[in-house]
PDB file of N, CA and C in Angstrom:
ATOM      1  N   UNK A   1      51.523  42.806 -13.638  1.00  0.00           N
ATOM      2  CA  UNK A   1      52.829  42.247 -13.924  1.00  0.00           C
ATOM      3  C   UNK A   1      52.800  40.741 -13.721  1.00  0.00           C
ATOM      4  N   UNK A   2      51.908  40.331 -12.777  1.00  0.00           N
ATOM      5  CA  UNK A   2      52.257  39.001 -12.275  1.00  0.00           C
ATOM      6  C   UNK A   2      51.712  38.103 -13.320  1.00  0.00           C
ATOM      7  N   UNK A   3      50.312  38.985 -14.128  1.00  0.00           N
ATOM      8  CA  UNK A   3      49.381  38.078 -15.083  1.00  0.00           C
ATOM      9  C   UNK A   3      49.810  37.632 -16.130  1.00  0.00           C
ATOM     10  N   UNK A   4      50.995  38.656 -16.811  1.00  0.00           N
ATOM     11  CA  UNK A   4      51.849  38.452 -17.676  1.00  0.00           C
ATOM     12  C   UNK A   4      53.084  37.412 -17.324  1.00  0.00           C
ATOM     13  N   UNK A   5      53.442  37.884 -16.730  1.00  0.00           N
ATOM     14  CA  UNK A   5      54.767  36.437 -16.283  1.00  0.00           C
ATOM     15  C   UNK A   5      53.902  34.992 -16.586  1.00  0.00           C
ATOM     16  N   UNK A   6      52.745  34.816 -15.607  1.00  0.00           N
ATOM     17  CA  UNK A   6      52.007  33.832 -15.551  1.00  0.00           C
ATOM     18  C   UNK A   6      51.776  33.286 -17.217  1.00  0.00           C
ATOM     19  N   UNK A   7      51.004  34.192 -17.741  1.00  0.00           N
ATOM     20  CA  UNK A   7      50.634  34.117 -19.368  1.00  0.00           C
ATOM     21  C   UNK A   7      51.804  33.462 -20.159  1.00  0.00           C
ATOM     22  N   UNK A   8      53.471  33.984 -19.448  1.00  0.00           N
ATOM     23  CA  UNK A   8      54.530  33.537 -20.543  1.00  0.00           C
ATOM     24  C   UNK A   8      54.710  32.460 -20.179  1.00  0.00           C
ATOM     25  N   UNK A   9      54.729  32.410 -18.704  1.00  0.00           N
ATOM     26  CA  UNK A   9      55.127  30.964 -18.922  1.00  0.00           C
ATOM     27  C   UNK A   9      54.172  29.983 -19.128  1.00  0.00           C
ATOM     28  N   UNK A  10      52.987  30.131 -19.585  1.00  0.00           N
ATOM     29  CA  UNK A  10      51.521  29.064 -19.748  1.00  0.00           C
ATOM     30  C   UNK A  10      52.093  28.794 -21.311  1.00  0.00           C
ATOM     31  N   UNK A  11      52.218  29.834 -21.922  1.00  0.00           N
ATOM     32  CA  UNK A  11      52.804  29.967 -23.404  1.00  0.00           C
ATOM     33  C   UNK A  11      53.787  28.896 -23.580  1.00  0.00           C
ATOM     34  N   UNK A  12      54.882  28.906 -22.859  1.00  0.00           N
ATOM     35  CA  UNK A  12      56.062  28.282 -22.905  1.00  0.00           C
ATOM     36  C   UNK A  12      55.999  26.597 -22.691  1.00  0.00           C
ATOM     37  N   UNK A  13      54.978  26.490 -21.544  1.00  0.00           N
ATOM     38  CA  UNK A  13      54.650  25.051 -21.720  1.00  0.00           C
ATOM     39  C   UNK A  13      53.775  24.681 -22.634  1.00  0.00           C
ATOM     40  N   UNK A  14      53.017  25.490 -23.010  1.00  0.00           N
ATOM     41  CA  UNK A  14      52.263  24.641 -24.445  1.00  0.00           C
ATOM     42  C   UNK A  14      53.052  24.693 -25.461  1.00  0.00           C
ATOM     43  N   UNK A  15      53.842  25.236 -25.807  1.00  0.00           N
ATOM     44  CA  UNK A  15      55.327  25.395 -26.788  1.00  0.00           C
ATOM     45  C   UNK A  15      56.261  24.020 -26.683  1.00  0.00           C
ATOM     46  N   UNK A  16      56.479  24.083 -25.611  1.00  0.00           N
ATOM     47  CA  UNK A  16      57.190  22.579 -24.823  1.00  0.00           C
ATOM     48  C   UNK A  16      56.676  21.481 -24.629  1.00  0.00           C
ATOM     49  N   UNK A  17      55.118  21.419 -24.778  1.00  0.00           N
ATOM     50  CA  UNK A  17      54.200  20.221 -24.816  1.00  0.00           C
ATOM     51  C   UNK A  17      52.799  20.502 -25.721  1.00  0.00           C
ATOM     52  N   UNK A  18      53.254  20.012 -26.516  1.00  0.00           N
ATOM     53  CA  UNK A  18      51.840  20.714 -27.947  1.00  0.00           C
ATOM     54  C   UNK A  18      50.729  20.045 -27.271  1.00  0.00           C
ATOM     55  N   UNK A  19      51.113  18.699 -26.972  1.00  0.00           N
ATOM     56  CA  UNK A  19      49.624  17.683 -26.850  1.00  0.00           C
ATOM     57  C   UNK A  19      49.253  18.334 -25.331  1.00  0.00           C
ATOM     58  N   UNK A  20      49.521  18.824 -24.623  1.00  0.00           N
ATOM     59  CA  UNK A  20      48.476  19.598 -23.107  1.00  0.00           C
ATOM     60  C   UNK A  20      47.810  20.873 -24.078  1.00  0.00           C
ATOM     61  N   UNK A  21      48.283  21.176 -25.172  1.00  0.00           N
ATOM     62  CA  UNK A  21      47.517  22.351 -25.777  1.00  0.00           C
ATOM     63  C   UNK A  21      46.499  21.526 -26.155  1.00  0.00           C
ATOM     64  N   UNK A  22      46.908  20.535 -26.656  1.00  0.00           N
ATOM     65  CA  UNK A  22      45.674  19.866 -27.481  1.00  0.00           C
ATOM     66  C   UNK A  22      44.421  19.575 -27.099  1.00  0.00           C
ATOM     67  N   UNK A  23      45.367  18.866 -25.760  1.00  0.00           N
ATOM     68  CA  UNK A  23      43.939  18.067 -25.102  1.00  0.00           C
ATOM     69  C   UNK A  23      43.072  19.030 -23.768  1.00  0.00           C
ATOM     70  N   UNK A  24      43.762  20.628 -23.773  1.00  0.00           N
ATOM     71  CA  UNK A  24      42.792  21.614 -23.188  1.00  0.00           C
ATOM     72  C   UNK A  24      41.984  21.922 -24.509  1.00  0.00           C
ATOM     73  N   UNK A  25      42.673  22.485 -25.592  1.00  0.00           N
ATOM     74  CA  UNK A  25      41.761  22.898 -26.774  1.00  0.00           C
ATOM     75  C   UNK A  25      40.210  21.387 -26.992  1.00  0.00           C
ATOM     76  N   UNK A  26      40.761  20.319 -26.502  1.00  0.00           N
ATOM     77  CA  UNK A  26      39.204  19.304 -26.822  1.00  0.00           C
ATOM     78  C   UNK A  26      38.794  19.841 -25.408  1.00  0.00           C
ATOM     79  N   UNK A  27      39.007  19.385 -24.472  1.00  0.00           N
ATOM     80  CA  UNK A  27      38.352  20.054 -22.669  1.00  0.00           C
ATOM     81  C   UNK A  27      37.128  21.032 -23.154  1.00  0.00           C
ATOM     82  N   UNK A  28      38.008  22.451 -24.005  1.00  0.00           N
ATOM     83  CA  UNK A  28      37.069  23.310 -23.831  1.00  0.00           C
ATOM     84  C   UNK A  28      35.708  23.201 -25.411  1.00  0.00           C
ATOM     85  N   UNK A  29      36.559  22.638 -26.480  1.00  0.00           N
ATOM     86  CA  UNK A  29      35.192  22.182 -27.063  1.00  0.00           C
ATOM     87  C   UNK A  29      34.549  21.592 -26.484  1.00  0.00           C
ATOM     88  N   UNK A  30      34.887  20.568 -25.589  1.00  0.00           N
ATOM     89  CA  UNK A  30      33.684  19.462 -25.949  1.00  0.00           C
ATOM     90  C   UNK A  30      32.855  19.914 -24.761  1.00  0.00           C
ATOM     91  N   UNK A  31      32.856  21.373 -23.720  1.00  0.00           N
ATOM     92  CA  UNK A  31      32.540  22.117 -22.476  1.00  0.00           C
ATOM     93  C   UNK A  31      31.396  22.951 -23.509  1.00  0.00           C
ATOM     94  N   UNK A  32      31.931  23.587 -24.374  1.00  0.00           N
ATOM     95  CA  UNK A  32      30.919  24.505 -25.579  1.00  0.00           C
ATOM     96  C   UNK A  32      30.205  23.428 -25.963  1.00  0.00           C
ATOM     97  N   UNK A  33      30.028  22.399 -26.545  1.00  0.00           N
ATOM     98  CA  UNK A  33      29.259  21.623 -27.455  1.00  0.00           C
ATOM     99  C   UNK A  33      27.984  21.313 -26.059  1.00  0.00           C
ATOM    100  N   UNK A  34      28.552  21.338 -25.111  1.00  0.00           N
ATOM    101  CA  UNK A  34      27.244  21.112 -23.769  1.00  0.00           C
ATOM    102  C   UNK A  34      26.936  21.575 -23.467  1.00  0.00           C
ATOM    103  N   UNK A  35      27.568  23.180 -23.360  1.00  0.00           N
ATOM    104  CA  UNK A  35      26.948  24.235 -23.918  1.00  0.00           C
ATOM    105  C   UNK A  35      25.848  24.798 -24.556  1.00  0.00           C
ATOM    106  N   UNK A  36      25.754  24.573 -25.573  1.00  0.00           N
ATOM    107  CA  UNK A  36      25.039  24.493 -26.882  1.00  0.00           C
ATOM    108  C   UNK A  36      24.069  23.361 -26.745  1.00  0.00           C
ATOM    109  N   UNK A  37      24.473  22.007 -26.582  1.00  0.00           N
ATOM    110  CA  UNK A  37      23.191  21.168 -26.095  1.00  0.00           C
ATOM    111  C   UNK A  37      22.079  21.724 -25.203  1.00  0.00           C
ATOM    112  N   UNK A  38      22.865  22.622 -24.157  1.00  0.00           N
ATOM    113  CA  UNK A  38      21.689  22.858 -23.032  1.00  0.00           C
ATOM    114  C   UNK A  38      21.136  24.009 -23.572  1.00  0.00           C
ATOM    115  N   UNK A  39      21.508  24.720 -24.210  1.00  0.00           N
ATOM    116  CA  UNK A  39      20.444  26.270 -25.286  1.00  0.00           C
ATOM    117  C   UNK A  39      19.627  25.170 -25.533  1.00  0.00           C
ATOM    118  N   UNK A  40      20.088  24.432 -26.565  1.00  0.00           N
ATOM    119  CA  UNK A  40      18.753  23.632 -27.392  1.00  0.00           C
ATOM    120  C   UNK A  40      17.949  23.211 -26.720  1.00  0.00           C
ATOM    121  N   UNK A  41      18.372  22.522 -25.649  1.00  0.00           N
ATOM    122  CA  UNK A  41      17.258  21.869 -24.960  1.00  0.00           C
ATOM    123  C   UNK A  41      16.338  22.933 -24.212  1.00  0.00           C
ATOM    124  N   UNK A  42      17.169  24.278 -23.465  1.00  0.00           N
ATOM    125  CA  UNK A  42      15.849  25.106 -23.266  1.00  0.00           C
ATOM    126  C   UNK A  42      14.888  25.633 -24.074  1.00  0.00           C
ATOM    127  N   UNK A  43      15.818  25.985 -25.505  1.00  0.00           N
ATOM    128  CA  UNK A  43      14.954  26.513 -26.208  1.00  0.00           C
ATOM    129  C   UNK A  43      13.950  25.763 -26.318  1.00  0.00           C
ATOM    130  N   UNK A  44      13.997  24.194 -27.253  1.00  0.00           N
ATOM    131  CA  UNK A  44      12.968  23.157 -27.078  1.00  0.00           C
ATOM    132  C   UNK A  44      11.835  23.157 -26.206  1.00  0.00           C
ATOM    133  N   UNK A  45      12.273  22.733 -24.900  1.00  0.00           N
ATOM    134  CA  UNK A  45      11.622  23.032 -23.505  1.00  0.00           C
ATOM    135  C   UNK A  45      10.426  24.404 -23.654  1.00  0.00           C
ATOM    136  N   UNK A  46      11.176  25.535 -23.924  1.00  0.00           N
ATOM    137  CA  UNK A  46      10.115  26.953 -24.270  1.00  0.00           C
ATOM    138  C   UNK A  46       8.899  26.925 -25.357  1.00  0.00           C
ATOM    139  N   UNK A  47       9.679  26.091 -26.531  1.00  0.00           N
ATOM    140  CA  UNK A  47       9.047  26.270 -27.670  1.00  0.00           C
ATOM    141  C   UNK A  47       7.867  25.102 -27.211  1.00  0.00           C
ATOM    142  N   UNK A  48       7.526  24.200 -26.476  1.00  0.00           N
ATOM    143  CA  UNK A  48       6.745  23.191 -26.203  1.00  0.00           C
ATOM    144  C   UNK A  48       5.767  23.491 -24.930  1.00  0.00           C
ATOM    145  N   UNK A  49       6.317  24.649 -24.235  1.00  0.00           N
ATOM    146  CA  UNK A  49       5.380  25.451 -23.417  1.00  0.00           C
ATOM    147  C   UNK A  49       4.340  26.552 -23.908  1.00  0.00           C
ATOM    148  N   UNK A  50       5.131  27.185 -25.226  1.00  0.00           N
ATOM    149  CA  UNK A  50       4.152  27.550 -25.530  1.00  0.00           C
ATOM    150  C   UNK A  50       3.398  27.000 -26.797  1.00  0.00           C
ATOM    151  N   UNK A  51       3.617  26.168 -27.456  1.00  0.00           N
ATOM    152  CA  UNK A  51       3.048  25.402 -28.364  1.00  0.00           C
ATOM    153  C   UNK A  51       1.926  24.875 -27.249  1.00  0.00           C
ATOM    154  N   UNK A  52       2.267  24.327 -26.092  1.00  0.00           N
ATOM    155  CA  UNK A  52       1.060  24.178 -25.206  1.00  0.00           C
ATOM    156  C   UNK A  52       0.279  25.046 -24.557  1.00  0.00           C
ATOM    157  N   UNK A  53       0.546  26.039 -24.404  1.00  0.00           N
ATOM    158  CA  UNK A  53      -0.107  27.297 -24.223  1.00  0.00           C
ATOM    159  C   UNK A  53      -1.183  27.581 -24.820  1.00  0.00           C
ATOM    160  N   UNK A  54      -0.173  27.697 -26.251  1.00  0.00           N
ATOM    161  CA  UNK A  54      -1.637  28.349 -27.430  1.00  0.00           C
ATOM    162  C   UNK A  54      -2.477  26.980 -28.056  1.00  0.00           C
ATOM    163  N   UNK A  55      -2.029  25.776 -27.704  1.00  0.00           N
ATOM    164  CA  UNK A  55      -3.301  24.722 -27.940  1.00  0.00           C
ATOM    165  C   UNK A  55      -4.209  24.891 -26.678  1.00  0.00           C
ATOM    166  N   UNK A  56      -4.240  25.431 -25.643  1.00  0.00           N
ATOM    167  CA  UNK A  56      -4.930  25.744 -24.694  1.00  0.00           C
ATOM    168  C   UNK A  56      -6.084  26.867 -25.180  1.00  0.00           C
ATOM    169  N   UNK A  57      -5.327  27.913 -25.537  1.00  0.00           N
ATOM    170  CA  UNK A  57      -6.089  28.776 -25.722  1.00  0.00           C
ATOM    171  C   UNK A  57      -7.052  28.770 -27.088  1.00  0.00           C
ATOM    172  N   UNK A  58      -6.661  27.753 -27.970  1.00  0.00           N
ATOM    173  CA  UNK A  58      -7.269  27.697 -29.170  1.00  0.00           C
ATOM    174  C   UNK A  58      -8.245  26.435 -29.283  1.00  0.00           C
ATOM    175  N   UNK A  59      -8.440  25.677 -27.757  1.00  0.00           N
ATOM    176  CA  UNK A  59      -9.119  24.629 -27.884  1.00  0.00           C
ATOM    177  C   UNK A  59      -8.871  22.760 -28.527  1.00  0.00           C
ATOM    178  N   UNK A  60      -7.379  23.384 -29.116  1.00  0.00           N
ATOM    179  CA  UNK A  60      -6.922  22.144 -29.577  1.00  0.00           C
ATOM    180  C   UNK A  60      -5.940  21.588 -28.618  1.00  0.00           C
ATOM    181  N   UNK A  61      -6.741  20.352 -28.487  1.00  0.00           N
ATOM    182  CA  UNK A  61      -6.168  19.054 -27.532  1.00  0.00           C
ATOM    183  C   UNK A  61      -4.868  18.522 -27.724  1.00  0.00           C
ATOM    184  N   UNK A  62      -3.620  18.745 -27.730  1.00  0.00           N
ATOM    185  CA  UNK A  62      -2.327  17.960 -28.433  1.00  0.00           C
ATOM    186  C   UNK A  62      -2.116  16.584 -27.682  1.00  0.00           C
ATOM    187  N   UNK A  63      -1.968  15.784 -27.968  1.00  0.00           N
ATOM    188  CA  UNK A  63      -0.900  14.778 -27.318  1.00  0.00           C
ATOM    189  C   UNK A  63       0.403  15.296 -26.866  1.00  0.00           C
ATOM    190  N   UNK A  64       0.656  14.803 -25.724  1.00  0.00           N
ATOM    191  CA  UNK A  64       2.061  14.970 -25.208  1.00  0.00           C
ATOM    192  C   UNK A  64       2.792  14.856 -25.972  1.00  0.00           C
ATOM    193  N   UNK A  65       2.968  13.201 -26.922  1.00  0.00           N
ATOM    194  CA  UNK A  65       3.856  13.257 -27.822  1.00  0.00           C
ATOM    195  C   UNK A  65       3.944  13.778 -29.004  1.00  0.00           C
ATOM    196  N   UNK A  66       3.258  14.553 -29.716  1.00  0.00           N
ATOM    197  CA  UNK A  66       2.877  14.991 -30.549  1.00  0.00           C
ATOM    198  C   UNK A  66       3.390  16.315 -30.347  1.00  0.00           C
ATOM    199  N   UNK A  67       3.441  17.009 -29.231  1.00  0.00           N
ATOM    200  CA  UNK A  67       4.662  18.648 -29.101  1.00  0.00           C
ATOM    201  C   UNK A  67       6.348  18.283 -28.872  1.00  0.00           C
ATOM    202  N   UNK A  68       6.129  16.906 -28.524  1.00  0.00           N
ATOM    203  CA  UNK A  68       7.610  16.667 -28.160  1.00  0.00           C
ATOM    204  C   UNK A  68       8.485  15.882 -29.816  1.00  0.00           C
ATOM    205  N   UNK A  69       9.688  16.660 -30.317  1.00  0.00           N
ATOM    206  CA  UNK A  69      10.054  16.423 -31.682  1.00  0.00           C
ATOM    207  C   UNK A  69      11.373  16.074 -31.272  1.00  0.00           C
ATOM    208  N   UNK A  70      11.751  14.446 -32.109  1.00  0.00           N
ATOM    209  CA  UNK A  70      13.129  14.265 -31.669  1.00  0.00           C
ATOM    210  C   UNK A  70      13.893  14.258 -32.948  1.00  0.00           C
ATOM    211  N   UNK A  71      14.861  15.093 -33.114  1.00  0.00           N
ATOM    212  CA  UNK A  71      15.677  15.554 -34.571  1.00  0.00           C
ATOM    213  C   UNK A  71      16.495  14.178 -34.436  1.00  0.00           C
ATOM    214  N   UNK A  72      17.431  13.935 -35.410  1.00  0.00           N
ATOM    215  CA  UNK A  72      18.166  12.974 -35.546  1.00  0.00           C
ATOM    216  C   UNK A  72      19.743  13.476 -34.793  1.00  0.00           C
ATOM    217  N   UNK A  73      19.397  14.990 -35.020  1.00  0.00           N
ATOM    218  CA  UNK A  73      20.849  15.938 -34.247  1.00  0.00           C
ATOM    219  C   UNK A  73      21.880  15.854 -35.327  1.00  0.00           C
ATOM    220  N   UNK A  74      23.083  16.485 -34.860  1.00  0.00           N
ATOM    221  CA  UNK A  74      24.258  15.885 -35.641  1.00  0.00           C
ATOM    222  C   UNK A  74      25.287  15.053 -35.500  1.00  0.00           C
ATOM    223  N   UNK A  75      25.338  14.440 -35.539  1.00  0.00           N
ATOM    224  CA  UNK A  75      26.408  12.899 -35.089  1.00  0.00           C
ATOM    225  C   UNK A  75      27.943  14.022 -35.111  1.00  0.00           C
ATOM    226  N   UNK A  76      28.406  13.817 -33.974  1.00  0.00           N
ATOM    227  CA  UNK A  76      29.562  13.901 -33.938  1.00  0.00           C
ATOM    228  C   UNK A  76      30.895  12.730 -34.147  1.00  0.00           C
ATOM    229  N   UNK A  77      31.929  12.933 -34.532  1.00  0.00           N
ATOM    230  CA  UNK A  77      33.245  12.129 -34.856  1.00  0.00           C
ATOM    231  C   UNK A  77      34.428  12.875 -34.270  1.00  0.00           C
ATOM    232  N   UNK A  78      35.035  11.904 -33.318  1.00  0.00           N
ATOM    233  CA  UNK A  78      36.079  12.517 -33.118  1.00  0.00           C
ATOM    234  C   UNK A  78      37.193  12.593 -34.216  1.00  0.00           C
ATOM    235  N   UNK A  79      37.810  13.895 -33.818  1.00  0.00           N
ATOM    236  CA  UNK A  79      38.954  14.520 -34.651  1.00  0.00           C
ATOM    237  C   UNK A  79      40.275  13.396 -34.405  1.00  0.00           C
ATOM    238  N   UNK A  80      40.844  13.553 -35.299  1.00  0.00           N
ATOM    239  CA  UNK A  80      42.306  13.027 -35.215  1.00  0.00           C
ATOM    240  C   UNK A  80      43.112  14.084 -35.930  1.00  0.00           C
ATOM    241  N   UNK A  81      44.451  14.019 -35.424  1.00  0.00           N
ATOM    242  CA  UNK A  81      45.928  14.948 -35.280  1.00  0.00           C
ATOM    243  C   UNK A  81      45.730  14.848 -37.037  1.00  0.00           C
TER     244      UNK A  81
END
């Protein structure tokens, strides 16, 4: 009972103040987008352990820089209303 009361009235102030909706709705993108940065970067991180792995096991010497790949990414822009 209490979660619901709580819920209406959370409702009621974002009803009564659009822009606190707004600027939680960016909070929690821009919380996902760092999110998502840090997958990439483990994945990266994995994919360069074993790319070094199997140059180990296959005798081929890599350069450090040569497993490490820097994408251009995607440029972000902030939104406007």
């Amino acid at each position: 009972m209490e979660a619901s009361r709580t819920a209406k009235s959370a409702h009621r102030l974002f009803q009564e103040n659009p822009m606190l909706a707004y600027e939680l709705h960016q909070i929690r993108s821009a919380e996902l987008r760092r999110q998502a940065a840090d997958a990439r970067l483990a994945r990266e991180a994995v994919r360069v352990r074993r790319a070094a792995r199997h140059a180990e096991t296959t005798g081929d010497a890599a350069e450090p820089d040569a497993t490490h790949t820097v994408g251009r990414g995607r440029r972000r822009f902030p939104r406007t209303a």
